[in-house]
Each structure stands twice: as C-alpha cells, then as structure tokens.
C-alpha atoms as a PDB file:
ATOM      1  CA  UNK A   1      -4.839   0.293 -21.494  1.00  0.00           C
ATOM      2  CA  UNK A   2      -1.150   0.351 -21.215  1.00  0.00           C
ATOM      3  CA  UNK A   3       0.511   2.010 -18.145  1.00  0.00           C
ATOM      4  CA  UNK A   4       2.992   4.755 -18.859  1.00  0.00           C
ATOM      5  CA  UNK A   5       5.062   3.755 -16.162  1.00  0.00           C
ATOM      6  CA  UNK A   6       6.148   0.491 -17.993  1.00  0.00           C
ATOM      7  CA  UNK A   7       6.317   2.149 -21.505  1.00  0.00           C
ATOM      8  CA  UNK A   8       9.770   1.782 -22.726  1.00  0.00           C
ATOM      9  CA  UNK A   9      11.839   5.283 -22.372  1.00  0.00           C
ATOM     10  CA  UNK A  10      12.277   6.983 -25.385  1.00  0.00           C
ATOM     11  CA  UNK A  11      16.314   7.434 -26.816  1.00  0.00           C
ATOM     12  CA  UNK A  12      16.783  10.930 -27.630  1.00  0.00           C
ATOM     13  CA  UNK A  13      20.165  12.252 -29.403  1.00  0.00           C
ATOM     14  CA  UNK A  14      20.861  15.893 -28.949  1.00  0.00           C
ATOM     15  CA  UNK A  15      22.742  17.379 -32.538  1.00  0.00           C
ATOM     16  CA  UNK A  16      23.792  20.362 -32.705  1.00  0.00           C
ATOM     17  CA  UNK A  17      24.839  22.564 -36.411  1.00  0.00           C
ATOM     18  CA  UNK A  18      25.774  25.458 -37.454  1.00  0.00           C
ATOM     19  CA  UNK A  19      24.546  27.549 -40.945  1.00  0.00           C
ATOM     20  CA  UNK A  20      27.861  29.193 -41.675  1.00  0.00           C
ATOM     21  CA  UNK A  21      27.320  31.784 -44.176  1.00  0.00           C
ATOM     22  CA  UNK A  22      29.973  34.121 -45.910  1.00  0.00           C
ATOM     23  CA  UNK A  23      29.233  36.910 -48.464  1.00  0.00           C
ATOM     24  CA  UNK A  24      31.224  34.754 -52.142  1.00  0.00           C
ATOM     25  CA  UNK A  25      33.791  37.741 -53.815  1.00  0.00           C
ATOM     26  CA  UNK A  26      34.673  35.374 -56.517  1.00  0.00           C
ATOM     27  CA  UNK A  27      31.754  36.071 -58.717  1.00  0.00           C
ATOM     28  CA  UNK A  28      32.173  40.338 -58.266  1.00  0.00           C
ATOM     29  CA  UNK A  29      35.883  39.703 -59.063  1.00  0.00           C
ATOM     30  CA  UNK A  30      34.849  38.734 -62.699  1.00  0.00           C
ATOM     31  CA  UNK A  31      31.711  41.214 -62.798  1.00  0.00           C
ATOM     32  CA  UNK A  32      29.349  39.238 -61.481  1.00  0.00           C
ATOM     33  CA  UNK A  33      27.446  39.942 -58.363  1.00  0.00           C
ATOM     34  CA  UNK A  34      28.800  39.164 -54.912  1.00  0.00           C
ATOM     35  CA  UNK A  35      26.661  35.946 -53.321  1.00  0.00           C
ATOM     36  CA  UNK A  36      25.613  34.587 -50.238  1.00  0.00           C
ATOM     37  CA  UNK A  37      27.041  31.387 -49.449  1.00  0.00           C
ATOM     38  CA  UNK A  38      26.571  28.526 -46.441  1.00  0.00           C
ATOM     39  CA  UNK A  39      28.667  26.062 -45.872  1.00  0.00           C
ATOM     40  CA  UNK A  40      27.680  21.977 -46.013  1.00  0.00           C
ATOM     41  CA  UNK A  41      29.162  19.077 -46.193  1.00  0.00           C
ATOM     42  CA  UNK A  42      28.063  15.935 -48.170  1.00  0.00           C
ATOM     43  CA  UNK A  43      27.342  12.919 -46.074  1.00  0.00           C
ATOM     44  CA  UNK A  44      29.128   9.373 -46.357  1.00  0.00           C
ATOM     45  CA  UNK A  45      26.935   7.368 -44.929  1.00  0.00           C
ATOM     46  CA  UNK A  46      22.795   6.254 -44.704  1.00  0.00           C
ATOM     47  CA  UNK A  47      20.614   7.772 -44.377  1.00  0.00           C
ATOM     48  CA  UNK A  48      20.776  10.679 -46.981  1.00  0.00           C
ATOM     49  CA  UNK A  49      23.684   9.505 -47.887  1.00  0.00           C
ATOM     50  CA  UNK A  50      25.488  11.635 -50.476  1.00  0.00           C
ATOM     51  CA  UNK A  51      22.698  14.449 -49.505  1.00  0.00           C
ATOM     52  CA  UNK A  52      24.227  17.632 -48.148  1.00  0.00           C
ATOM     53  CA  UNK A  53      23.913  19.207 -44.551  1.00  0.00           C
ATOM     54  CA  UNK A  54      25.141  21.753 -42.403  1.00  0.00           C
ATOM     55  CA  UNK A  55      28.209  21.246 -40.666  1.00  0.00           C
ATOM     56  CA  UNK A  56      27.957  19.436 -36.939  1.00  0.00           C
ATOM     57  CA  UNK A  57      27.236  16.576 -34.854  1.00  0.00           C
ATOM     58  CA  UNK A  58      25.987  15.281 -31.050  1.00  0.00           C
ATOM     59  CA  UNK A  59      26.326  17.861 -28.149  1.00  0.00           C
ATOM     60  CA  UNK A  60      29.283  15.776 -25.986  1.00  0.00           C
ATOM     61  CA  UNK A  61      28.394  14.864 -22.248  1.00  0.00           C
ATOM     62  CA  UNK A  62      30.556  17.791 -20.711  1.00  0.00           C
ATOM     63  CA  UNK A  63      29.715  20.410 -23.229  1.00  0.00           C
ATOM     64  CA  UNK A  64      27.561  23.636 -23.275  1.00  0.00           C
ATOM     65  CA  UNK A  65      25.741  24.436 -26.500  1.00  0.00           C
ATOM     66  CA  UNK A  66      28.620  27.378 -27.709  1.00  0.00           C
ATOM     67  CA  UNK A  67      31.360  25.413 -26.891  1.00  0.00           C
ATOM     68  CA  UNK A  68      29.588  22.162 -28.993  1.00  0.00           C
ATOM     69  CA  UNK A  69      29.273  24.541 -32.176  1.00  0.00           C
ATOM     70  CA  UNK A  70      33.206  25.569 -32.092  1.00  0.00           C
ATOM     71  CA  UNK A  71      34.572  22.353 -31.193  1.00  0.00           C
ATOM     72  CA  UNK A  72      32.443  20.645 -33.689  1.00  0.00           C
ATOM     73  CA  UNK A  73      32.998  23.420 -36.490  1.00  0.00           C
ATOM     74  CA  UNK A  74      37.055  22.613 -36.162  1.00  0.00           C
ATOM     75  CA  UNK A  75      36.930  18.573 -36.165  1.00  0.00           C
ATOM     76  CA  UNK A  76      34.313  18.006 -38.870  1.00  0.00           C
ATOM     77  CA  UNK A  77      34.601  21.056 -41.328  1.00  0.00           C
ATOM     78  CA  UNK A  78      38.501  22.566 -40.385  1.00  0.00           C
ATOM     79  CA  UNK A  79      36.364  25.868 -39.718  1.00  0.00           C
ATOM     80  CA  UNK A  80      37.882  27.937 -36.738  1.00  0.00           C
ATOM     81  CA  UNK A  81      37.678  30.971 -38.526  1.00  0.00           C
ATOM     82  CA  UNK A  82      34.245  32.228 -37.172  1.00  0.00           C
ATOM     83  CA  UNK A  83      33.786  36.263 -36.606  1.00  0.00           C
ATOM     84  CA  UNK A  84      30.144  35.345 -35.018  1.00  0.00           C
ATOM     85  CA  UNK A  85      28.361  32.582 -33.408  1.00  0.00           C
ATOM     86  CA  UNK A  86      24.827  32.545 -32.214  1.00  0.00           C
ATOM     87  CA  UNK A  87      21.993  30.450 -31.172  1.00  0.00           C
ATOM     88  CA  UNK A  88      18.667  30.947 -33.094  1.00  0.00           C
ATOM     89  CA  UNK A  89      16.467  27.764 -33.143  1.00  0.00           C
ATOM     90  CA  UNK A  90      15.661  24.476 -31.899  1.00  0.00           C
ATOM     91  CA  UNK A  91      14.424  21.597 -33.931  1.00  0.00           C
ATOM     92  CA  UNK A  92      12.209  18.765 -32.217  1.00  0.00           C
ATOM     93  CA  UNK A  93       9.980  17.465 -34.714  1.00  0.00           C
ATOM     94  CA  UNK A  94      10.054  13.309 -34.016  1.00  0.00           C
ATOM     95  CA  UNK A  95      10.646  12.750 -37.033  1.00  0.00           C
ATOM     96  CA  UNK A  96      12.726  14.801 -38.343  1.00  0.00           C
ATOM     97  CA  UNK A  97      15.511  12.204 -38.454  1.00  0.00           C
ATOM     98  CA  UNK A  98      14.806   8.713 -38.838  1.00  0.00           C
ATOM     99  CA  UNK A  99      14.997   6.522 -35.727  1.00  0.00           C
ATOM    100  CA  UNK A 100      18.008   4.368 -35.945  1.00  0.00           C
ATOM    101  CA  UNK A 101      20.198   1.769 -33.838  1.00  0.00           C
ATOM    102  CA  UNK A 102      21.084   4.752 -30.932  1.00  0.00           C
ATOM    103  CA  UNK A 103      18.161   6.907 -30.912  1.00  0.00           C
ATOM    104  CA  UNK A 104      14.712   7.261 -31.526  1.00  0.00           C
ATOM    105  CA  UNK A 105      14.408  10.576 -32.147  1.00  0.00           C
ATOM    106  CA  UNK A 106      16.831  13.376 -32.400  1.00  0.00           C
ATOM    107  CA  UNK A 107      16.967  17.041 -31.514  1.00  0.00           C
ATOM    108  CA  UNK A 108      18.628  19.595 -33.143  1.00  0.00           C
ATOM    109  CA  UNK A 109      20.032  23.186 -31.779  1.00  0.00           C
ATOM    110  CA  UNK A 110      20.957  25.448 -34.615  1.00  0.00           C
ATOM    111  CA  UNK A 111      23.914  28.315 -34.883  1.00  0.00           C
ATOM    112  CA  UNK A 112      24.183  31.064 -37.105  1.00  0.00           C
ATOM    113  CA  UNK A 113      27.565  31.583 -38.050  1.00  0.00           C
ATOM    114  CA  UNK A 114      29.280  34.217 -39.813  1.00  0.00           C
ATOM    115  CA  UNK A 115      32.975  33.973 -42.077  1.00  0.00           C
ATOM    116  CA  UNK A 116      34.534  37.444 -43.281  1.00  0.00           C
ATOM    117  CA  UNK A 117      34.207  38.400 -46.924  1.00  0.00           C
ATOM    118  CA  UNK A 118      37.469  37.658 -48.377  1.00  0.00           C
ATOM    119  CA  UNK A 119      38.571  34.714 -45.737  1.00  0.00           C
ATOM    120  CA  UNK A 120      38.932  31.509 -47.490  1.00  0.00           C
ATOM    121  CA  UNK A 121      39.674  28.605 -45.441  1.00  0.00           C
ATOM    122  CA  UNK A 122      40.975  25.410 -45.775  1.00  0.00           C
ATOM    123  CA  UNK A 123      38.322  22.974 -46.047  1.00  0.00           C
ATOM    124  CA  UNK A 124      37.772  19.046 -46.455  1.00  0.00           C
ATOM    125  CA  UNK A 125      37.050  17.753 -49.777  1.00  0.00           C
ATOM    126  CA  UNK A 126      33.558  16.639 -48.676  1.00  0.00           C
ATOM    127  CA  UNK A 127      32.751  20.180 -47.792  1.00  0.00           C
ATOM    128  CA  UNK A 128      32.263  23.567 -49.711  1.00  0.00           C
ATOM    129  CA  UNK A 129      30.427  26.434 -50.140  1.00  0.00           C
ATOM    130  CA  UNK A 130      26.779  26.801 -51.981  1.00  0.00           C
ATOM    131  CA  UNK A 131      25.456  30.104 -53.024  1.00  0.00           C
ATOM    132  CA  UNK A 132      22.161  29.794 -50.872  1.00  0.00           C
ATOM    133  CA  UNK A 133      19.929  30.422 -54.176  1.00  0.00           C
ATOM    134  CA  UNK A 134      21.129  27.482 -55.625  1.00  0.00           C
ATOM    135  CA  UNK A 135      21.324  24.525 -52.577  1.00  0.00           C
ATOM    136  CA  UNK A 136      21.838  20.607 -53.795  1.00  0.00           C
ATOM    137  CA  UNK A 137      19.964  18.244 -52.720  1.00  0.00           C
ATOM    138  CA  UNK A 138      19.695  18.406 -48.533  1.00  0.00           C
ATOM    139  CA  UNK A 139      19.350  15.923 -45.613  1.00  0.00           C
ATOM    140  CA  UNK A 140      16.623  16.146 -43.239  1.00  0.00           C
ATOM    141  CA  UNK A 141      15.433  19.361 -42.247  1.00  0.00           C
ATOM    142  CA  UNK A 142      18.865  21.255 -43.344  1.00  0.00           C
ATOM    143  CA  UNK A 143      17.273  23.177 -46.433  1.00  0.00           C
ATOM    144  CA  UNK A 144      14.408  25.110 -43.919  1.00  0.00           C
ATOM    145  CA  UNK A 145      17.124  25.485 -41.247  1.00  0.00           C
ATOM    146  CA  UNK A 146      19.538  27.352 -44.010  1.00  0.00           C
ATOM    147  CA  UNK A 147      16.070  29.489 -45.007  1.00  0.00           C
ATOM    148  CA  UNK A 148      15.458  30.372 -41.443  1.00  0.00           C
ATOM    149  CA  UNK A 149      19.040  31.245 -40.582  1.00  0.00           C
ATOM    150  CA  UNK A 150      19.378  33.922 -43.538  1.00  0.00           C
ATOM    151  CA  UNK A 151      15.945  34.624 -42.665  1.00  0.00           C
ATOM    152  CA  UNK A 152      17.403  35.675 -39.240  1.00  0.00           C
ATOM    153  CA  UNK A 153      20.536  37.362 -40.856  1.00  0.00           C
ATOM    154  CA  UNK A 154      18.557  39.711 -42.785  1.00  0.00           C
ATOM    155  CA  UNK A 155      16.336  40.776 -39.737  1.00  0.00           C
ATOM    156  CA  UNK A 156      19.805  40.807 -37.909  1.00  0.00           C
ATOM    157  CA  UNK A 157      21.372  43.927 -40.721  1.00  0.00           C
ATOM    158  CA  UNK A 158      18.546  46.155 -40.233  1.00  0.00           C
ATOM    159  CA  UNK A 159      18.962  46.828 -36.449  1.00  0.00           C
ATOM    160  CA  UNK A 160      22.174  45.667 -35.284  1.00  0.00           C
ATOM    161  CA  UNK A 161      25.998  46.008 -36.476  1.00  0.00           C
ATOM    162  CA  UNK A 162      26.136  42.230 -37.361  1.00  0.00           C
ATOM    163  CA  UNK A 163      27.619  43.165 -40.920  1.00  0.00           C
ATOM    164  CA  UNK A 164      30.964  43.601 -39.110  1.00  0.00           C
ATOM    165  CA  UNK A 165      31.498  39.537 -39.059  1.00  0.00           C
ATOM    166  CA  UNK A 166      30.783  39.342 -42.868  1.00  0.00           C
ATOM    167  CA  UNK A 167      32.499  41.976 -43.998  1.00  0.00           C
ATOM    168  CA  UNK A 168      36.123  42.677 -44.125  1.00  0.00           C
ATOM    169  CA  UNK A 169      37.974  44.772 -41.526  1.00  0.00           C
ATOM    170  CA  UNK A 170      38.246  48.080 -43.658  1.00  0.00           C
ATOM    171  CA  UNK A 171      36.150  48.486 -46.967  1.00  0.00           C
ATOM    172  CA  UNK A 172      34.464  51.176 -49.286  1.00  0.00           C
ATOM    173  CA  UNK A 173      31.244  51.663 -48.810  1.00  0.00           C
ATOM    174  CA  UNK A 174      30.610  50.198 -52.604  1.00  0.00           C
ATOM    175  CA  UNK A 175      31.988  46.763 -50.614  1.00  0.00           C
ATOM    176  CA  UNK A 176      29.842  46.992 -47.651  1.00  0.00           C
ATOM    177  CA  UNK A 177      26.658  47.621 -49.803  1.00  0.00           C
ATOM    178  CA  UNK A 178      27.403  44.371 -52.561  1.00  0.00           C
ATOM    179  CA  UNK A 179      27.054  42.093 -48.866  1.00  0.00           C
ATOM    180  CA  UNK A 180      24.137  43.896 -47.687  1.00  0.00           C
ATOM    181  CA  UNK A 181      22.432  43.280 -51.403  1.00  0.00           C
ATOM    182  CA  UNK A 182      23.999  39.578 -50.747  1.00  0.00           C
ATOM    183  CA  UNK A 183      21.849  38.670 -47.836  1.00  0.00           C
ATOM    184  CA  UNK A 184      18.797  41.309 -47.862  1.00  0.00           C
ATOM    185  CA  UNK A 185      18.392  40.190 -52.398  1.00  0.00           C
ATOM    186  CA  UNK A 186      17.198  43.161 -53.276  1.00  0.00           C
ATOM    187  CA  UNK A 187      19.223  46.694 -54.452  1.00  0.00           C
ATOM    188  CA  UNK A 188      20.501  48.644 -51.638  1.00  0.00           C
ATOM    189  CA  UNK A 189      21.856  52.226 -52.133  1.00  0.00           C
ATOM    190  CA  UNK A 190      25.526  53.178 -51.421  1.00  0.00           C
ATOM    191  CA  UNK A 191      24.852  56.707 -50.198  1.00  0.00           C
ATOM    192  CA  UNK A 192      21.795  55.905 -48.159  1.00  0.00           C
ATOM    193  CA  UNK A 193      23.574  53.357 -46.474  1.00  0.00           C
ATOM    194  CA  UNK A 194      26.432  55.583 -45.642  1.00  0.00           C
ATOM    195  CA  UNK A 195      24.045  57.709 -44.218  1.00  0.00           C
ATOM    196  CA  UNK A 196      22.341  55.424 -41.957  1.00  0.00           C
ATOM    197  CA  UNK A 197      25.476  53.800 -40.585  1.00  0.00           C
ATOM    198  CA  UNK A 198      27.368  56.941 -40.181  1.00  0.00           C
ATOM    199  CA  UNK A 199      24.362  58.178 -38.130  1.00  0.00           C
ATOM    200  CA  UNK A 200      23.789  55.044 -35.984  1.00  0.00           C
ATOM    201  CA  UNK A 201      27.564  54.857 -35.418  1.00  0.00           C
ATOM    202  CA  UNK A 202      27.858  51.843 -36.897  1.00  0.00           C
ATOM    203  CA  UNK A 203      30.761  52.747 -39.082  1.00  0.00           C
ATOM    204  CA  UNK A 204      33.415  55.241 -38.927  1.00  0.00           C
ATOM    205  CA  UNK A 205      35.963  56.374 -41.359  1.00  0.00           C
ATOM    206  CA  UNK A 206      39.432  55.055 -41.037  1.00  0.00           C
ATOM    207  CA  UNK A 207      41.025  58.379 -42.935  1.00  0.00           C
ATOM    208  CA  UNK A 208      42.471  55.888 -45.635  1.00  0.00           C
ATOM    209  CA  UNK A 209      42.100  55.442 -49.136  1.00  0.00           C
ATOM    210  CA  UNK A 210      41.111  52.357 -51.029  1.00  0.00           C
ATOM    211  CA  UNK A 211      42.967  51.361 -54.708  1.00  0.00           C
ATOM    212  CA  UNK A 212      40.999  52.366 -57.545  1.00  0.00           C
ATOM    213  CA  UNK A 213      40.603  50.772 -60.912  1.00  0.00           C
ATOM    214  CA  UNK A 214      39.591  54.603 -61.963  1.00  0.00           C
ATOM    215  CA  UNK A 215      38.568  57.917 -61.067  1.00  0.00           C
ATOM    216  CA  UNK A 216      39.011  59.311 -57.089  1.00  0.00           C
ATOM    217  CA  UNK A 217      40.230  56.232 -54.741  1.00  0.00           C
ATOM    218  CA  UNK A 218      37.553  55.062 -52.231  1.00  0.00           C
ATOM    219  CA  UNK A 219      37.672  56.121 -48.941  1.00  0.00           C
ATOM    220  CA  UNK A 220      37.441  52.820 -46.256  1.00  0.00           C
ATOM    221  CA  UNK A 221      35.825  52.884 -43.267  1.00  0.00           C
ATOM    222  CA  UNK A 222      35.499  49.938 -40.907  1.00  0.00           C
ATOM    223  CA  UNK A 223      33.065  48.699 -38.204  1.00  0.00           C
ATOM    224  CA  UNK A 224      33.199  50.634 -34.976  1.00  0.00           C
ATOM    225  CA  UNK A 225      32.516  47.685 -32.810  1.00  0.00           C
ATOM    226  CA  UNK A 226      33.732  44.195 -33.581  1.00  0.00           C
ATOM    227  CA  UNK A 227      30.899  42.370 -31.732  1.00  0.00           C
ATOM    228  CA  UNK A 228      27.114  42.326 -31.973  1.00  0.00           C
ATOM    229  CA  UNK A 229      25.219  45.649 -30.648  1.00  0.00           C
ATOM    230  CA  UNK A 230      22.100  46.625 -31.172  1.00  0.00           C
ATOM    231  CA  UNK A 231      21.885  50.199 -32.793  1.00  0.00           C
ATOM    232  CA  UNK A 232      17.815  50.589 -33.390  1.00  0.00           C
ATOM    233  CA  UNK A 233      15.431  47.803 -32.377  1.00  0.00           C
ATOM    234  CA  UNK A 234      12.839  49.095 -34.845  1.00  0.00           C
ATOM    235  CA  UNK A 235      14.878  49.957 -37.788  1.00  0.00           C
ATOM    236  CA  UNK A 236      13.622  47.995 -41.027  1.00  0.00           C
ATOM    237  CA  UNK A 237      15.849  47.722 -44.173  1.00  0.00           C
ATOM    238  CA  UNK A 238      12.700  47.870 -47.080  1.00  0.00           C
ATOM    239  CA  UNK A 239      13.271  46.627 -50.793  1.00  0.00           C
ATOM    240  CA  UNK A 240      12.953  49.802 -53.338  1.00  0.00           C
ATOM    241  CA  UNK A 241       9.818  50.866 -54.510  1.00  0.00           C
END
C-alpha cells in the first residue's frame, strides 16, 4: 500500500475567464433581430489549437480574482470596456484540461461580463464576437461555461437592474425590450415591460425624445442606477403562453 505522505504533490494551475456577452445591433440595423453575443478568442497553440475559448489566462501570484479578470481582459482581448463584472462559478473537474509540462490539473474561476449595446471595441484579429446560438467549435469546458453564464444572465433580468450594463445609457423602451428578447429567447412585451420597470424603479424617464423613422418620436428613459441592485428576489420573467 503506498503511503500518502510520499505520493508526489499534485501541480495545480489556477485560470481564470471571463464570458463577455453584449446584446449584437448589427443584425436589427438591417431588420433582423438583435442577438446575444460572447466574446472568444481562437487559440494558437496545442491543445485545441485553432478551437475557440473565452477570453483569460492564470490568476498572477499577487492578484485577487476581480483584479485577474480586468487585467487579463485588457492584455489578451484589448477589452477594458466592461459595464459589469461578476463571479459566478468555479470549474475543478481533473480533467477538464489536459495535464501538461506545468500542471497536472487546472482550475478555472469564471466571470460574467457585460459590454453596452452599441459599444464596439477594438479587438485582436484572433478574437470576435459569436452570436451564442451559433458557437464554433470550443476548447475544453468553454461551450457549458458560455451556457451557464447566459443561464445566469437571464435569472439575473428578472430580479435585478443588470440590463443597465447591456443596454445603452438612454433608449426607447422598443430598445430595451429587443435585449431582453436577446438573452431571455423568447417574445417579451414593450408595454408590460414598461410597466414592471417603471414600478420597480428600475427605469425612469429622461423627458427626451428619441429620432423616429415615423410616426410620434420615442420617448428614452435610462437606468436609474448604474450598478447591480436587486429590485424583487422572487420576480420571474415567464415565456408567453
């Protein structure tokens, strides 16, 4: 029987990534429907090589988790223009990525991270956005983290004011309700969502007037709070029907 005291210790790496999503305009500009999109970047080297992940890389000696996620999102990806960042999961199965020459076996924390409709930011070539129905081929684990995280987002609409980081700063309500439909996929309607907002305080008229292609110009209304508050723990966005 072997003794665990002699056993070899194990190397363990400590990753950490962010699934950076933004609500795509570029589709709803032409008539198609706005999109959810997450941001990824194609690897260069083994293994997966030429597979696509989410942005990121090892937590450095000195670092806390949050401060990891930023730093990393501005040296690999360009990306400093976050309106949210948040922890949501951990990722620890041993196998998960393959042992290699500096560790054998490596953990993974995992951010959810939010871009402003209509921000567009200078990115690497090896990185762009994917509308999240449609993801290429992914490394590791990546695909079920990028499920989870807009798994999370969606949860995230129906009781806090986390639309303010996807969102633009003032919009119509027609605006805010194409990147609810976005992330919840499935219809949402304008006027009940008006309602609900306006009641949790969520929104609040800004008094100005949007440009319209015809008919009465929309009013805009913008976020009251630009960080995340809960407004009702037990609220529950529900598909039609």
């Amino acid at each position: 029987m072997s003794d665990a005291s002699t056993a070899p210790l194990q190397r363990v790496a400590h990753e950490v990534l962010s699934a950076v999503f933004r609500v795509g305009t570029a589709g709803a500009a032409t008539g198609g429907a706005a999109g959810l999109e997450i941001l990824l970047w194609q690897r260069a080297m083994a293994p997966d090589q030429g597979a696509w992940s989410l942005p990121g890389g090892l937590l450095g000696a000195r670092e806390d988790l949050p401060t990891s996620a930023r730093r990393l999102l501005a040296e690999k990806v360009d990306l400093t223009e976050v309106a949210h960042l948040e922890q949501f999961a951990e990722f620890s199965d041993p196998h998960r990525v393959p042992a290699g020459d500096h560790a054998d076996r490596t953990l993974a924390s995992v951010f959810l991270g939010l871009v402003r409709s209509g921000t567009d930011p200078r990115l690497p070539e090896d990185t762009t956005w994917h509308r999240v129905e449609a993801l290429p081929t992914m490394a590791f684990d990546h695909a079920t983290m990028v499920h989870r995280a807009r798994a999370r987002l969606a949860k995230r609409l129906s009781y806090s004011n986390i639309g303010f980081a996807l969102a633009p700063r003032e919009f119509p309500v027609s605006l805010l309700r194409d990147v609810y439909v976005a992330v919840l996929g499935y219809p949402v309607d304008s006027t009940n969502l008006l309602r609900i907002l306006s009641r949790r305080s969520v929104i609040t008229a800004t008094g100005r007037t949007g440009h319209a292609t015809r008919g009465r110009p929309p009013a805009l209304y913008r976020f009251t709070d630009s960080y995340l508050r809960i407004t009702d723990e037990f609220a529950t966005l529900r598909p039609p029907g």
